[in-house]
N, C-alpha and C. Protein backbone atom coordinates (compact mmCIF):
# COMPACT_ATOMS: atom_id res chain seq x y z
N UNK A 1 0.84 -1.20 0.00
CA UNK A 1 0.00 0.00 0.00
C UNK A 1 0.86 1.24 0.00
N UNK A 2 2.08 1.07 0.84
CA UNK A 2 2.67 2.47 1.03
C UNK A 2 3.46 2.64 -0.40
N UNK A 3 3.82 1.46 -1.26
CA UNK A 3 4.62 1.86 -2.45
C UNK A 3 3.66 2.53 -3.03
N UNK A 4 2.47 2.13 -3.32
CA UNK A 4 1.16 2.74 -4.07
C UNK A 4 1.51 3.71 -4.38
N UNK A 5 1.38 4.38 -3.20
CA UNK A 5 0.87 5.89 -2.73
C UNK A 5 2.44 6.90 -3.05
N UNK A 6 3.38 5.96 -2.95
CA UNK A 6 4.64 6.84 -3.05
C UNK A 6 5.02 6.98 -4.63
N UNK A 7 4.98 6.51 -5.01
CA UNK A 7 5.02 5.98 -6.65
C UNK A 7 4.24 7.24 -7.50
N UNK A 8 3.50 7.39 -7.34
CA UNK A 8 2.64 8.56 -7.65
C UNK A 8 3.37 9.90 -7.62
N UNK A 9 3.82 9.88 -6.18
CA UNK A 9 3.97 11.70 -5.62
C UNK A 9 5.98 11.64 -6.24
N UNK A 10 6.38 10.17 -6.39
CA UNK A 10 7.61 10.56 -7.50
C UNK A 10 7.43 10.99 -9.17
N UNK A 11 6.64 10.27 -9.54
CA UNK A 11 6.41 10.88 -10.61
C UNK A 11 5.39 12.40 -10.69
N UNK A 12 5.07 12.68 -9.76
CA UNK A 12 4.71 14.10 -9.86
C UNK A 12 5.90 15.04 -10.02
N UNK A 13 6.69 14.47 -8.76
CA UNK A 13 7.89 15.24 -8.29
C UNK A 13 8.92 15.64 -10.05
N UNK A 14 8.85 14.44 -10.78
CA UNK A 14 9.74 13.90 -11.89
C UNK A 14 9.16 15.09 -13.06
N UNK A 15 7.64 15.03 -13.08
CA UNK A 15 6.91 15.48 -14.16
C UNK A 15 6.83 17.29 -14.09
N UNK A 16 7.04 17.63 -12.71
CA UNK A 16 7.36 19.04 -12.47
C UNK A 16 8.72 19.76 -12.78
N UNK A 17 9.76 19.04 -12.08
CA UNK A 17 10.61 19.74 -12.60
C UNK A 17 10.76 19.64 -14.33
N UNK A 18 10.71 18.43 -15.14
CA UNK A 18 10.74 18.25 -16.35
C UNK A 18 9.77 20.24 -17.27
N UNK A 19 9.24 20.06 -16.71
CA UNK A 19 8.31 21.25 -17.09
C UNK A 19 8.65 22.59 -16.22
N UNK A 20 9.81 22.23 -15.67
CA UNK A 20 10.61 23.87 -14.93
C UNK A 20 11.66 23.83 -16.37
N UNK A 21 11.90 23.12 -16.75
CA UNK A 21 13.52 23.34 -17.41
C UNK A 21 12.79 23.64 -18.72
N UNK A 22 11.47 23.16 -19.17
CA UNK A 22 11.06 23.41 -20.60
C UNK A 22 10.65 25.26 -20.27
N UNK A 23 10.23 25.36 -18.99
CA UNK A 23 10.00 26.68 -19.20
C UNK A 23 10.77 27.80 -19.04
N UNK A 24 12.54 27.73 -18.96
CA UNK A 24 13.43 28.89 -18.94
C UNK A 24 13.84 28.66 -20.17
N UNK A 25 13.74 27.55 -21.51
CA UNK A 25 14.06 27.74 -22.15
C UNK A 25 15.61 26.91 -21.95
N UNK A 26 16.13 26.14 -21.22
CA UNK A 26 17.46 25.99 -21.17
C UNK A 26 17.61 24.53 -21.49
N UNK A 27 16.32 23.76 -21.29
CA UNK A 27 15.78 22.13 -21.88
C UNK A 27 17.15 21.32 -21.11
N UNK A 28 17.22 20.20 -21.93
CA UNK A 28 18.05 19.33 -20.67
C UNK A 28 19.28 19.21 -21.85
N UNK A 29 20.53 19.05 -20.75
CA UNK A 29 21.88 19.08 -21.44
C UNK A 29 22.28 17.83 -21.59
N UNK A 30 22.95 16.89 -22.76
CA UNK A 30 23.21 15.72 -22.85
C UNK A 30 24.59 15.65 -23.01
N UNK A 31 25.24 15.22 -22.22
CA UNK A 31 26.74 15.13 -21.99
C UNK A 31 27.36 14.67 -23.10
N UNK A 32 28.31 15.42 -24.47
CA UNK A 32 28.59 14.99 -25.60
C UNK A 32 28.36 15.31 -26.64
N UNK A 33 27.18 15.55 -26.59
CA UNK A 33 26.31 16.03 -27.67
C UNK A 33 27.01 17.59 -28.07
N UNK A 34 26.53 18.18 -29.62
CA UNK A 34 27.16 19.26 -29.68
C UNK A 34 25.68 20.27 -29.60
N UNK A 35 26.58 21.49 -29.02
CA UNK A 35 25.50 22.39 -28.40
C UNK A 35 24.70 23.17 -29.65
N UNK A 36 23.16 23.62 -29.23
CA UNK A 36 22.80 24.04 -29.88
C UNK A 36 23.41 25.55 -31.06
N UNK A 37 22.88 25.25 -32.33
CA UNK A 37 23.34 26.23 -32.99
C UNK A 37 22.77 27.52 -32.99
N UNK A 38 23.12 28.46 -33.19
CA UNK A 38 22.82 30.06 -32.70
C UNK A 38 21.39 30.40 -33.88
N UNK A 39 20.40 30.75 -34.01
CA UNK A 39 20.01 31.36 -35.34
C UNK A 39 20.23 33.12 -35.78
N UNK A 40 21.08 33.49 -34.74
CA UNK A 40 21.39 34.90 -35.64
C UNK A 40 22.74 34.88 -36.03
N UNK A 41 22.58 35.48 -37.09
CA UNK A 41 23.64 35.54 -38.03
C UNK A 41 25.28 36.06 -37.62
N UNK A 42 26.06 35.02 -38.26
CA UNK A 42 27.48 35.31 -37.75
C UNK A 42 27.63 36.27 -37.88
N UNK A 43 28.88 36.87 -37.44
CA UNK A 43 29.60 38.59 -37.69
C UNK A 43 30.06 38.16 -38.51
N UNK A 44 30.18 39.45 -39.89
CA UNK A 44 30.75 39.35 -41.21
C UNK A 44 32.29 38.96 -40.57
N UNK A 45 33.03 38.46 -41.76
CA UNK A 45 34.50 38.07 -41.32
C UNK A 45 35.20 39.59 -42.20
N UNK A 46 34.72 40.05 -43.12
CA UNK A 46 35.25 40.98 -43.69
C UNK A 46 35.37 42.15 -42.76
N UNK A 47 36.57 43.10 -42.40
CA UNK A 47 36.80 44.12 -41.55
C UNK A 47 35.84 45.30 -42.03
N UNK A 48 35.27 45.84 -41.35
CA UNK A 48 34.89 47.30 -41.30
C UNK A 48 35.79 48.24 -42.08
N UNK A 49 35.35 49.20 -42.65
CA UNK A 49 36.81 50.35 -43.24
C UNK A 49 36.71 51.01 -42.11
N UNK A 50 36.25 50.86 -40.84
CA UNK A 50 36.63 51.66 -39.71
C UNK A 50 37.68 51.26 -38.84
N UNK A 51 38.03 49.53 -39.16
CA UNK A 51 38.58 49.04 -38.35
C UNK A 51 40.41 48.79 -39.15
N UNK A 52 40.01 49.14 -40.86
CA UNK A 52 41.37 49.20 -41.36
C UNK A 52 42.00 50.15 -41.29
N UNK A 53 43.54 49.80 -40.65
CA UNK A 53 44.28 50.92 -40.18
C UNK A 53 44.75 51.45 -41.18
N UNK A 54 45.17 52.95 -41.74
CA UNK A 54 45.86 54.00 -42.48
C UNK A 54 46.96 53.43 -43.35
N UNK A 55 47.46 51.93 -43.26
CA UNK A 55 48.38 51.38 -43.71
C UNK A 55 48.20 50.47 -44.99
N UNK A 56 46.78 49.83 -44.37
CA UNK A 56 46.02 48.76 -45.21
C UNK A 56 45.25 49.76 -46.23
N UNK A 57 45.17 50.92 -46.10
CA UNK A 57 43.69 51.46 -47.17
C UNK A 57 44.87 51.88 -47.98
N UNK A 58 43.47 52.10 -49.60
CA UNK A 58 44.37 52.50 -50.48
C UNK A 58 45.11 53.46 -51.13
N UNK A 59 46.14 53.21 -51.20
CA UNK A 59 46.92 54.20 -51.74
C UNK A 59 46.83 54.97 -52.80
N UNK A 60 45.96 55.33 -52.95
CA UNK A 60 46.44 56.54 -54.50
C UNK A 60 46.58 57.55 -54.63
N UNK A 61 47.61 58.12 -55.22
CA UNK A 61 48.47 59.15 -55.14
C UNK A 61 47.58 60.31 -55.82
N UNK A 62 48.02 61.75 -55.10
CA UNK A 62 46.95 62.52 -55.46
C UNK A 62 47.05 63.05 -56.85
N UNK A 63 45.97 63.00 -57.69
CA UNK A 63 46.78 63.45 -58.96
C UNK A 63 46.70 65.08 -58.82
N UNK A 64 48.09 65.02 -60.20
CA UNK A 64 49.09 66.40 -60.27
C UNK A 64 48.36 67.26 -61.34
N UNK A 65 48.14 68.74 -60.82
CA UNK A 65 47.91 69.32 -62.24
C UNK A 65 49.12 69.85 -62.97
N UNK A 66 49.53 69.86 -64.38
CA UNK A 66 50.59 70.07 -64.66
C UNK A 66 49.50 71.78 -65.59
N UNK A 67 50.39 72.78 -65.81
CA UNK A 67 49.89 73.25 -66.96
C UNK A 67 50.96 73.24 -67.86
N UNK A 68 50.98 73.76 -69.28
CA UNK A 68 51.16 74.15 -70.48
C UNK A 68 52.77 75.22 -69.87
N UNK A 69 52.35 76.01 -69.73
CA UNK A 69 53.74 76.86 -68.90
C UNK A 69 54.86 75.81 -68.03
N UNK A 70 54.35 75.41 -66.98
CA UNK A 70 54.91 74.38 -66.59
C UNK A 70 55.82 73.29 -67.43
N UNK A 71 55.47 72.93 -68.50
CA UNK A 71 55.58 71.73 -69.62
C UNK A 71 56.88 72.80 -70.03
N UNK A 72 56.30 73.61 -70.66
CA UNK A 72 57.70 74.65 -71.47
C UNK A 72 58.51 74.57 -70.82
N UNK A 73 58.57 75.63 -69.63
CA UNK A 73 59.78 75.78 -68.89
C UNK A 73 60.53 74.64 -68.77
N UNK A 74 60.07 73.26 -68.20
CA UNK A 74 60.95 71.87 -67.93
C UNK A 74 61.66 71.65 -69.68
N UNK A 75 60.64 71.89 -70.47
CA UNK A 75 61.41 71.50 -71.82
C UNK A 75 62.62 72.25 -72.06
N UNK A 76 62.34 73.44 -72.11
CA UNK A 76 63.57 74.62 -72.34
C UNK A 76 64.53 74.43 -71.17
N UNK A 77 64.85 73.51 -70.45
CA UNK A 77 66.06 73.19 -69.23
C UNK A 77 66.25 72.10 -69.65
N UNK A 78 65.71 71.27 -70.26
CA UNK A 78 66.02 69.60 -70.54
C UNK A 78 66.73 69.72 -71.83
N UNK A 79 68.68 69.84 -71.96
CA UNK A 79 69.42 69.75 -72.63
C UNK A 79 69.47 68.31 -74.31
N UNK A 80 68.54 67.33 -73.87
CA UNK A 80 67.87 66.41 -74.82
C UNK A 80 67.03 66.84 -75.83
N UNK A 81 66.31 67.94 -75.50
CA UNK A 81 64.78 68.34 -76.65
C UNK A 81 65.23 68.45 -77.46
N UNK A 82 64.47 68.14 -78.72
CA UNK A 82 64.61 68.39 -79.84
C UNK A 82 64.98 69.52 -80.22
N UNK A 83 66.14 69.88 -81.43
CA UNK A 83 66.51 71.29 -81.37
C UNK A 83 65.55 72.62 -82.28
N UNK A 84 64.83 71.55 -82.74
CA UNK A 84 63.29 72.12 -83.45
C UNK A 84 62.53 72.92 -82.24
N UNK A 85 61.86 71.59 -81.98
CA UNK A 85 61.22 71.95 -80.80
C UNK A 85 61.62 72.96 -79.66
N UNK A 86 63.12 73.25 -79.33
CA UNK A 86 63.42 74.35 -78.47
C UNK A 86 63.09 75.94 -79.03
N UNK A 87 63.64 75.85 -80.62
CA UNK A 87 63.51 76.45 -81.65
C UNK A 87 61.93 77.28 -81.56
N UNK A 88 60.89 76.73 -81.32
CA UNK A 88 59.53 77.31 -81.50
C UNK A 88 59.30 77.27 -80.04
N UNK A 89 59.73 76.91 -78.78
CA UNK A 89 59.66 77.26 -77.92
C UNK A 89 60.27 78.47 -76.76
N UNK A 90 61.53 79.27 -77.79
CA UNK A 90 62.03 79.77 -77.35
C UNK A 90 61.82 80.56 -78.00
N UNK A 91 60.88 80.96 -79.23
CA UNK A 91 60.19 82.21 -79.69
C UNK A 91 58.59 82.55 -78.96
N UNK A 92 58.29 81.22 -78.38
CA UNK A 92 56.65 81.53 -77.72
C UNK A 92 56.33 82.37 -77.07
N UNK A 93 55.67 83.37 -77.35
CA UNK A 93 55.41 84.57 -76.40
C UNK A 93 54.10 83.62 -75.64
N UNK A 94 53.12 83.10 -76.08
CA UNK A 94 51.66 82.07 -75.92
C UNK A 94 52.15 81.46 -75.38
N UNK A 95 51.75 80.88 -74.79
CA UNK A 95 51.66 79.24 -74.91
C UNK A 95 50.88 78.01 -75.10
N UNK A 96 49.83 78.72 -75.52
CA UNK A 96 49.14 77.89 -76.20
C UNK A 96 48.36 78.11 -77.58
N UNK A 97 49.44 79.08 -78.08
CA UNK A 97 49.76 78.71 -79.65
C UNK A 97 50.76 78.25 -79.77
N UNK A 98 51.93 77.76 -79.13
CA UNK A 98 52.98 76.72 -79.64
C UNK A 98 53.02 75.48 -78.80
N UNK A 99 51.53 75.09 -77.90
CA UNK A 99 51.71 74.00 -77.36
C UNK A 99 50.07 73.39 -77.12
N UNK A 100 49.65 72.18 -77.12
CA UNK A 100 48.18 71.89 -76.82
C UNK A 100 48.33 70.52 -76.06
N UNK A 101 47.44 70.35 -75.41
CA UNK A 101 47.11 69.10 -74.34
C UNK A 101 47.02 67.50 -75.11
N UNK A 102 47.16 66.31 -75.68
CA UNK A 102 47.00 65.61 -76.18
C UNK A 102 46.53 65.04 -75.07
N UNK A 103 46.21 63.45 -75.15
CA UNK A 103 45.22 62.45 -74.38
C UNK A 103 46.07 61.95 -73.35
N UNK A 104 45.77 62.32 -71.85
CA UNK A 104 46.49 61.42 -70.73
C UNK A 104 46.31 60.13 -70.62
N UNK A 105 47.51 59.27 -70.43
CA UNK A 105 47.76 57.99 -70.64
C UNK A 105 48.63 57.57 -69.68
N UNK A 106 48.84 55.95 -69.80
CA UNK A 106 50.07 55.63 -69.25
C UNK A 106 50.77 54.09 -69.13
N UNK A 107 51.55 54.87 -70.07
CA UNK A 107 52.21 53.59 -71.28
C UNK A 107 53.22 53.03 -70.35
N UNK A 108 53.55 53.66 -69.40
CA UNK A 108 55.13 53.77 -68.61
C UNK A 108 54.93 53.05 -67.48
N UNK A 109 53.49 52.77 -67.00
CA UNK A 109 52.67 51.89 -65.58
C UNK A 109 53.44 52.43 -64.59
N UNK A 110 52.73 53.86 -64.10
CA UNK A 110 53.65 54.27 -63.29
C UNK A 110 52.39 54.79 -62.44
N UNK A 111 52.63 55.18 -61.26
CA UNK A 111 51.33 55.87 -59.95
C UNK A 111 51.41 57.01 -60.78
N UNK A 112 51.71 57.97 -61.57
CA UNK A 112 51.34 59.09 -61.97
C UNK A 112 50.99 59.31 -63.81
N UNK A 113 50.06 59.43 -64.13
CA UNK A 113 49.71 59.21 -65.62
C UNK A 113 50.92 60.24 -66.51
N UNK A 114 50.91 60.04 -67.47
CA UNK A 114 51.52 61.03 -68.36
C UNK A 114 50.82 61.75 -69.43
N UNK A 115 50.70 62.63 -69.83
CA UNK A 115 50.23 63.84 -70.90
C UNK A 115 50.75 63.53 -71.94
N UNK A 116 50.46 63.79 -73.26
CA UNK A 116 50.93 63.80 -74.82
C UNK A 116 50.65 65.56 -74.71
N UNK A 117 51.89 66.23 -75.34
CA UNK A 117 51.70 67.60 -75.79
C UNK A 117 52.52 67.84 -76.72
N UNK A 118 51.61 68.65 -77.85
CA UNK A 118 51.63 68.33 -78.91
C UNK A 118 52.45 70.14 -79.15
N UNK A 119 53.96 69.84 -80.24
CA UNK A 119 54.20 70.99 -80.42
C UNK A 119 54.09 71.57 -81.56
N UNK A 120 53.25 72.99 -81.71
CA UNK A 120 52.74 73.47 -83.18
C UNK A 120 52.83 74.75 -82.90
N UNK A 121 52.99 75.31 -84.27
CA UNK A 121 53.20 76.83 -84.48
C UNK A 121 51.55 77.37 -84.58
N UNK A 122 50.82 76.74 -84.90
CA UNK A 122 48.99 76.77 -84.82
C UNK A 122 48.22 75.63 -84.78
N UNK A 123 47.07 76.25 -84.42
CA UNK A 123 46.68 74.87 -83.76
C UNK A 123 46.45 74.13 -85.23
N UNK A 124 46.56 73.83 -86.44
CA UNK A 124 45.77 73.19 -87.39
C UNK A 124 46.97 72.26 -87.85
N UNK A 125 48.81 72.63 -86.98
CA UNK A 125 49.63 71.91 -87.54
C UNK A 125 50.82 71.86 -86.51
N UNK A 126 50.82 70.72 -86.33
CA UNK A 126 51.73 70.09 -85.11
C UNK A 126 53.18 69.73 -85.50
N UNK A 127 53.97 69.40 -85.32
CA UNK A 127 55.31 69.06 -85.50
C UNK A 127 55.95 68.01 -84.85
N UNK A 128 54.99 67.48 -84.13
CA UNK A 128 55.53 66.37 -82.74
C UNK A 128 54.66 66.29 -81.81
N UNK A 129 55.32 65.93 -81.03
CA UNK A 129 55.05 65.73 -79.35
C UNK A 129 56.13 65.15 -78.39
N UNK A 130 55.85 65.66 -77.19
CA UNK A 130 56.22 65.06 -76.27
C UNK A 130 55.58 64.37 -75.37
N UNK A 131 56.00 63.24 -74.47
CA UNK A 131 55.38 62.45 -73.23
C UNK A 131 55.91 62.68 -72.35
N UNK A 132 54.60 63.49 -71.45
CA UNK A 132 55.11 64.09 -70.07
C UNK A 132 54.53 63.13 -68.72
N UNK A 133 56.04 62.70 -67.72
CA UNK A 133 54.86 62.57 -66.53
C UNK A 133 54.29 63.42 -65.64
N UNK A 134 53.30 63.51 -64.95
CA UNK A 134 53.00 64.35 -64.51
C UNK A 134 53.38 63.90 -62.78
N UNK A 135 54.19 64.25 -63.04
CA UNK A 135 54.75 64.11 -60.91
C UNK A 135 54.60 65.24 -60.15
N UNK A 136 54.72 64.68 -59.00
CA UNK A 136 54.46 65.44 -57.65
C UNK A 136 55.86 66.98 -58.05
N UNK A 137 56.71 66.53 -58.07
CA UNK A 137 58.06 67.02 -58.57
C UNK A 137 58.21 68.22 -59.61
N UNK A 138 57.22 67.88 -60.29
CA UNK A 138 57.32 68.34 -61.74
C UNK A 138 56.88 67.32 -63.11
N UNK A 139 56.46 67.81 -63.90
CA UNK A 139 56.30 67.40 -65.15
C UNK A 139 57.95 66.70 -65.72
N UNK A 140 58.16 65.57 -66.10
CA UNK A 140 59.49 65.19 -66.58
C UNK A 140 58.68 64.60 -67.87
N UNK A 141 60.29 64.63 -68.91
CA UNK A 141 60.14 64.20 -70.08
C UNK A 141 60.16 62.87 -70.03
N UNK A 142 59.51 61.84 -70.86
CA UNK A 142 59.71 60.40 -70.97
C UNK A 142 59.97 60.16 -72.07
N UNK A 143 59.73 61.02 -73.45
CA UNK A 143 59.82 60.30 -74.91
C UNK A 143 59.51 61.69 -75.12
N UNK A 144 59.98 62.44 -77.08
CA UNK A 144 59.71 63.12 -78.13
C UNK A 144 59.88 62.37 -79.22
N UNK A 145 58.84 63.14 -79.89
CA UNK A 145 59.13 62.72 -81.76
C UNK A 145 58.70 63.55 -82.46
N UNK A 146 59.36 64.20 -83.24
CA UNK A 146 59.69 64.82 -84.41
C UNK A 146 59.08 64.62 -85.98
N UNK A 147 58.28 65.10 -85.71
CA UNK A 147 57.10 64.03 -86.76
C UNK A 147 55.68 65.13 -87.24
N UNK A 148 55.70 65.13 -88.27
CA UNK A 148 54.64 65.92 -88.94
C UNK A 148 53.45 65.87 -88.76
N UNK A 149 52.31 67.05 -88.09
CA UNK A 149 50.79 66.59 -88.28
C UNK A 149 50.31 65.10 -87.36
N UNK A 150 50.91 65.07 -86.11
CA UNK A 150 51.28 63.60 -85.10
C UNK A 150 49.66 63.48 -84.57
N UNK A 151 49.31 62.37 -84.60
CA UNK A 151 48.05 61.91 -83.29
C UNK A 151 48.10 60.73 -82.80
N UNK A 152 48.79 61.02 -81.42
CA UNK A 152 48.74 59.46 -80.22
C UNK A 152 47.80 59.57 -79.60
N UNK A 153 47.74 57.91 -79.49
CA UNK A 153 47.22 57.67 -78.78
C UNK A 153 47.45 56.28 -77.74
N UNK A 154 46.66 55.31 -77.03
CA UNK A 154 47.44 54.06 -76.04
C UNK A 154 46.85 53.50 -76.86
N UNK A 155 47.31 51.95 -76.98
CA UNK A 155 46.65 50.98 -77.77
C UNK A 155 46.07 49.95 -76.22
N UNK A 156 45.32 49.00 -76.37
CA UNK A 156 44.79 48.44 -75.40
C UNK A 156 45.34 47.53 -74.56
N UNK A 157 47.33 47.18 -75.42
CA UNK A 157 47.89 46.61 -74.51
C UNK A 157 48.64 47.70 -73.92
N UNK A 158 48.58 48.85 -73.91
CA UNK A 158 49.60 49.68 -72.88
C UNK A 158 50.65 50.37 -73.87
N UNK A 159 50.54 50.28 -75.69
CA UNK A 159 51.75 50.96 -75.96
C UNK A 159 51.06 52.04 -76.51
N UNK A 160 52.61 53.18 -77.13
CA UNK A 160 52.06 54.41 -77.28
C UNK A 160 51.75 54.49 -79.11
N UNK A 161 50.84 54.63 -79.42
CA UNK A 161 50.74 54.32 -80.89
C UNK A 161 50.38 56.21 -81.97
N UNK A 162 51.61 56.38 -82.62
CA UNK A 162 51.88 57.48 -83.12
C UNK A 162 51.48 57.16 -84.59
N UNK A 163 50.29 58.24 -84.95
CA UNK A 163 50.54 58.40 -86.85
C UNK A 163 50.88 59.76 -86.84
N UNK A 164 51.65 59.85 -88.33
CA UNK A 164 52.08 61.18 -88.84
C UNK A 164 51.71 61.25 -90.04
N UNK A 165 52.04 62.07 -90.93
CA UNK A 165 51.98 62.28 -92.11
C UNK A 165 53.89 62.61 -92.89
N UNK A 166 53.81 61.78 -94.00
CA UNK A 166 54.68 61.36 -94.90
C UNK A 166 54.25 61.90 -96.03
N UNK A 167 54.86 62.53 -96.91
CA UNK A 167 55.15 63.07 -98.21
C UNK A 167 55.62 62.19 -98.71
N UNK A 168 54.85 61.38 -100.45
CA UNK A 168 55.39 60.61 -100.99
C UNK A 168 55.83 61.23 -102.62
N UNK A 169 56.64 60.74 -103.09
CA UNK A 169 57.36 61.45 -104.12
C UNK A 169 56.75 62.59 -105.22
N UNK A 170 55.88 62.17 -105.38
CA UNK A 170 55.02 62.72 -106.39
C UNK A 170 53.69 64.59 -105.45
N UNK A 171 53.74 63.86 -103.86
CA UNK A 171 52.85 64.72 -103.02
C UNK A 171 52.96 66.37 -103.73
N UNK A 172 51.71 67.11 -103.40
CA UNK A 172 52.37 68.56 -103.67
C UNK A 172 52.94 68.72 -102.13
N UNK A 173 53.20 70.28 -101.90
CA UNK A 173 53.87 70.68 -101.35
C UNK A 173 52.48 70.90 -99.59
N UNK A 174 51.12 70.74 -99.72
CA UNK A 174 50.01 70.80 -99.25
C UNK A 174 49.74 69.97 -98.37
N UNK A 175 50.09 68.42 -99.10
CA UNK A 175 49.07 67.80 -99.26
C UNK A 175 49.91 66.27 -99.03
N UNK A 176 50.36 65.66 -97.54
CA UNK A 176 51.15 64.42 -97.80
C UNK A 176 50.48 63.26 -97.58
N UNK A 177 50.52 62.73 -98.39
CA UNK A 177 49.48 61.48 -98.73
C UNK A 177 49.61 59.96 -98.17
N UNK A 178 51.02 59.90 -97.22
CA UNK A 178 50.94 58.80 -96.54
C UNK A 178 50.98 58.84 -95.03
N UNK A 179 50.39 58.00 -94.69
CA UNK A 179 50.06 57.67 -93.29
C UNK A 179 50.93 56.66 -92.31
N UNK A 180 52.47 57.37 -91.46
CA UNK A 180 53.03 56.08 -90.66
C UNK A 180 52.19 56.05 -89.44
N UNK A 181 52.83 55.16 -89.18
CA UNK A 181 51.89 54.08 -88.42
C UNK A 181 53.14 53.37 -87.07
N UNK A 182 53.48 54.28 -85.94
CA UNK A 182 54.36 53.68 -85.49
C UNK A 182 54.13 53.06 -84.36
N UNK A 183 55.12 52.29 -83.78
CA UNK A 183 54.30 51.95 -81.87
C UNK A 183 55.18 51.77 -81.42
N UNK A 184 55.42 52.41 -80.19
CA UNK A 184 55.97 52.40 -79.30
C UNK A 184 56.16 52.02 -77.64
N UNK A 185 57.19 51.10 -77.24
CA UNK A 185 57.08 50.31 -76.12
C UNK A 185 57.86 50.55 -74.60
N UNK A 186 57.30 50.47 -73.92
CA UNK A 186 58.05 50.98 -72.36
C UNK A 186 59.40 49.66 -72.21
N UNK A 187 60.45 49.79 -71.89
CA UNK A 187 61.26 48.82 -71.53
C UNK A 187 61.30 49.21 -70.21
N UNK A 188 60.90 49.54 -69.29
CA UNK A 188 61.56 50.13 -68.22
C UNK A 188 62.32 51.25 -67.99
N UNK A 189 62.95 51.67 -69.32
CA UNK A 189 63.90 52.60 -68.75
C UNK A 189 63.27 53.72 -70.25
N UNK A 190 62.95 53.51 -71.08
CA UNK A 190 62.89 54.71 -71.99
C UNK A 190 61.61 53.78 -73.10
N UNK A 191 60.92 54.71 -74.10
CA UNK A 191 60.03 54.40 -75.57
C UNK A 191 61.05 53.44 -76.42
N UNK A 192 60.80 51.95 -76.23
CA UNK A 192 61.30 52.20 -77.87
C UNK A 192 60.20 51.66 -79.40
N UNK A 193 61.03 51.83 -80.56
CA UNK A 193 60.02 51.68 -81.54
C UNK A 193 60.44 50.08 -81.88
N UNK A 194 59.03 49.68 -81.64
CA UNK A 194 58.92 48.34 -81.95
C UNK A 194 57.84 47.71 -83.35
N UNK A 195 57.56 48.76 -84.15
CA UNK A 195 57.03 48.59 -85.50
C UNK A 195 56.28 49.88 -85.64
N UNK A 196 56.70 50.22 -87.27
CA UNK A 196 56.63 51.04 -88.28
C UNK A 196 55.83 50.61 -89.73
N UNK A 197 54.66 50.94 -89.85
CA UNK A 197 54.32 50.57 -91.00
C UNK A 197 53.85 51.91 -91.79
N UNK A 198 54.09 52.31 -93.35
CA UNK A 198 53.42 53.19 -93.60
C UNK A 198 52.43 52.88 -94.59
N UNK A 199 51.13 53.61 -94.70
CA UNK A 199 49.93 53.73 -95.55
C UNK A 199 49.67 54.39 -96.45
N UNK A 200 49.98 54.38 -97.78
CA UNK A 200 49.08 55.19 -98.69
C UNK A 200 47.99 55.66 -99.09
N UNK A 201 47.82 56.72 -98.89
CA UNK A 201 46.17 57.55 -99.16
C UNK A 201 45.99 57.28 -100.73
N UNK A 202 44.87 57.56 -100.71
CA UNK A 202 44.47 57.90 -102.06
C UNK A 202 44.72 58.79 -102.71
């Protein structure tokens, strides 16, 4: 009789707490087992840009404005220029009737792009160009050419690709009817010409 009666008030005892632990939410722990998984979402693994230090962010250098004046003066000190080219630069009262902006590029893969400027007595006829970088420093020379009526430009692997105009035997004096075709390549240290083809007009 007395197990009866006791038997009962254990499984009460058993069936209560079972229903304390379902109700904090903390359920029963099984020794081994791996613990439950979280459902809110991990922390990104990628850093914050608040948390990358001044070392890690990126570097790019501020770009330089060069002007046209600027360009001259370095040319007319750089003992290399063409002696043409010093020639119409050392009559320029302007400067930008004996000099114009061509397309910034950079054939040379350097942190600072370089300028094409183109040297002409008016704007409708050029005589060349030069390739300027444009540095913190100053504008420096990288390459000239000496070349009639010139338009560069980059080709899509990185070189500098120059046409001029060529007078062919018969041309008038107006009017030069062929088209070179040159390109030019960074070695590291200077342009060189790595093919020349010329075109006949009609």
């Amino acid at each position: 009789m007395r197990a009866r009666r006791v038997l009962p008030a254990v499984l009460a005892v058993v069936a209560l707490m079972l229903g304390a632990g379902c109700a904090n939410g903390g359920g029963l722990r099984v020794e081994g087992a791996e613990p439950a998984t979280s459902t809110s979402p991990a922390p990104s693994s990628t850093p914050s840009r608040k948390s990358i230090g001044p070392d890690q962010q990126d570097r790019r250098p501020t770009p330089v404005t060069v002007s046209l004046a600027q360009v001259r003066l370095k040319l007319l000190a750089d003992r290399k220029l063409e002696p043409f080219f010093r020639t119409i630069l050392d009559t320029c009262t302007v400067v930008e009737r004996c000099m114009s902006r061509g397309p910034t590029v950079n054939v040379i893969r350097s942190a600072y792009p370089q300028i094409v400027v183109y040297i002409e007595l008016d704007k409708s006829f050029n005589y060349g160009a030069v390739l300027m970088a444009a540095e913190p420093t100053g504008p420096r020379r990288i390459w000239g050419l000496r070349a009639d009526q010139t338009k560069i430009s980059a080709s899509q692997h990185g070189d500098l690709v120059v046409e001029s105009k060529e007078f062919a035997l018969n041309d008038k004096a107006c009017c030069p009817s062929v088209t070179r075709v040159q390109i030019f390549r960074w070695n590291g240290r200077q342009m060189n010409l790595v093919s020349s083809q010329d075109q006949k007009g009609d």
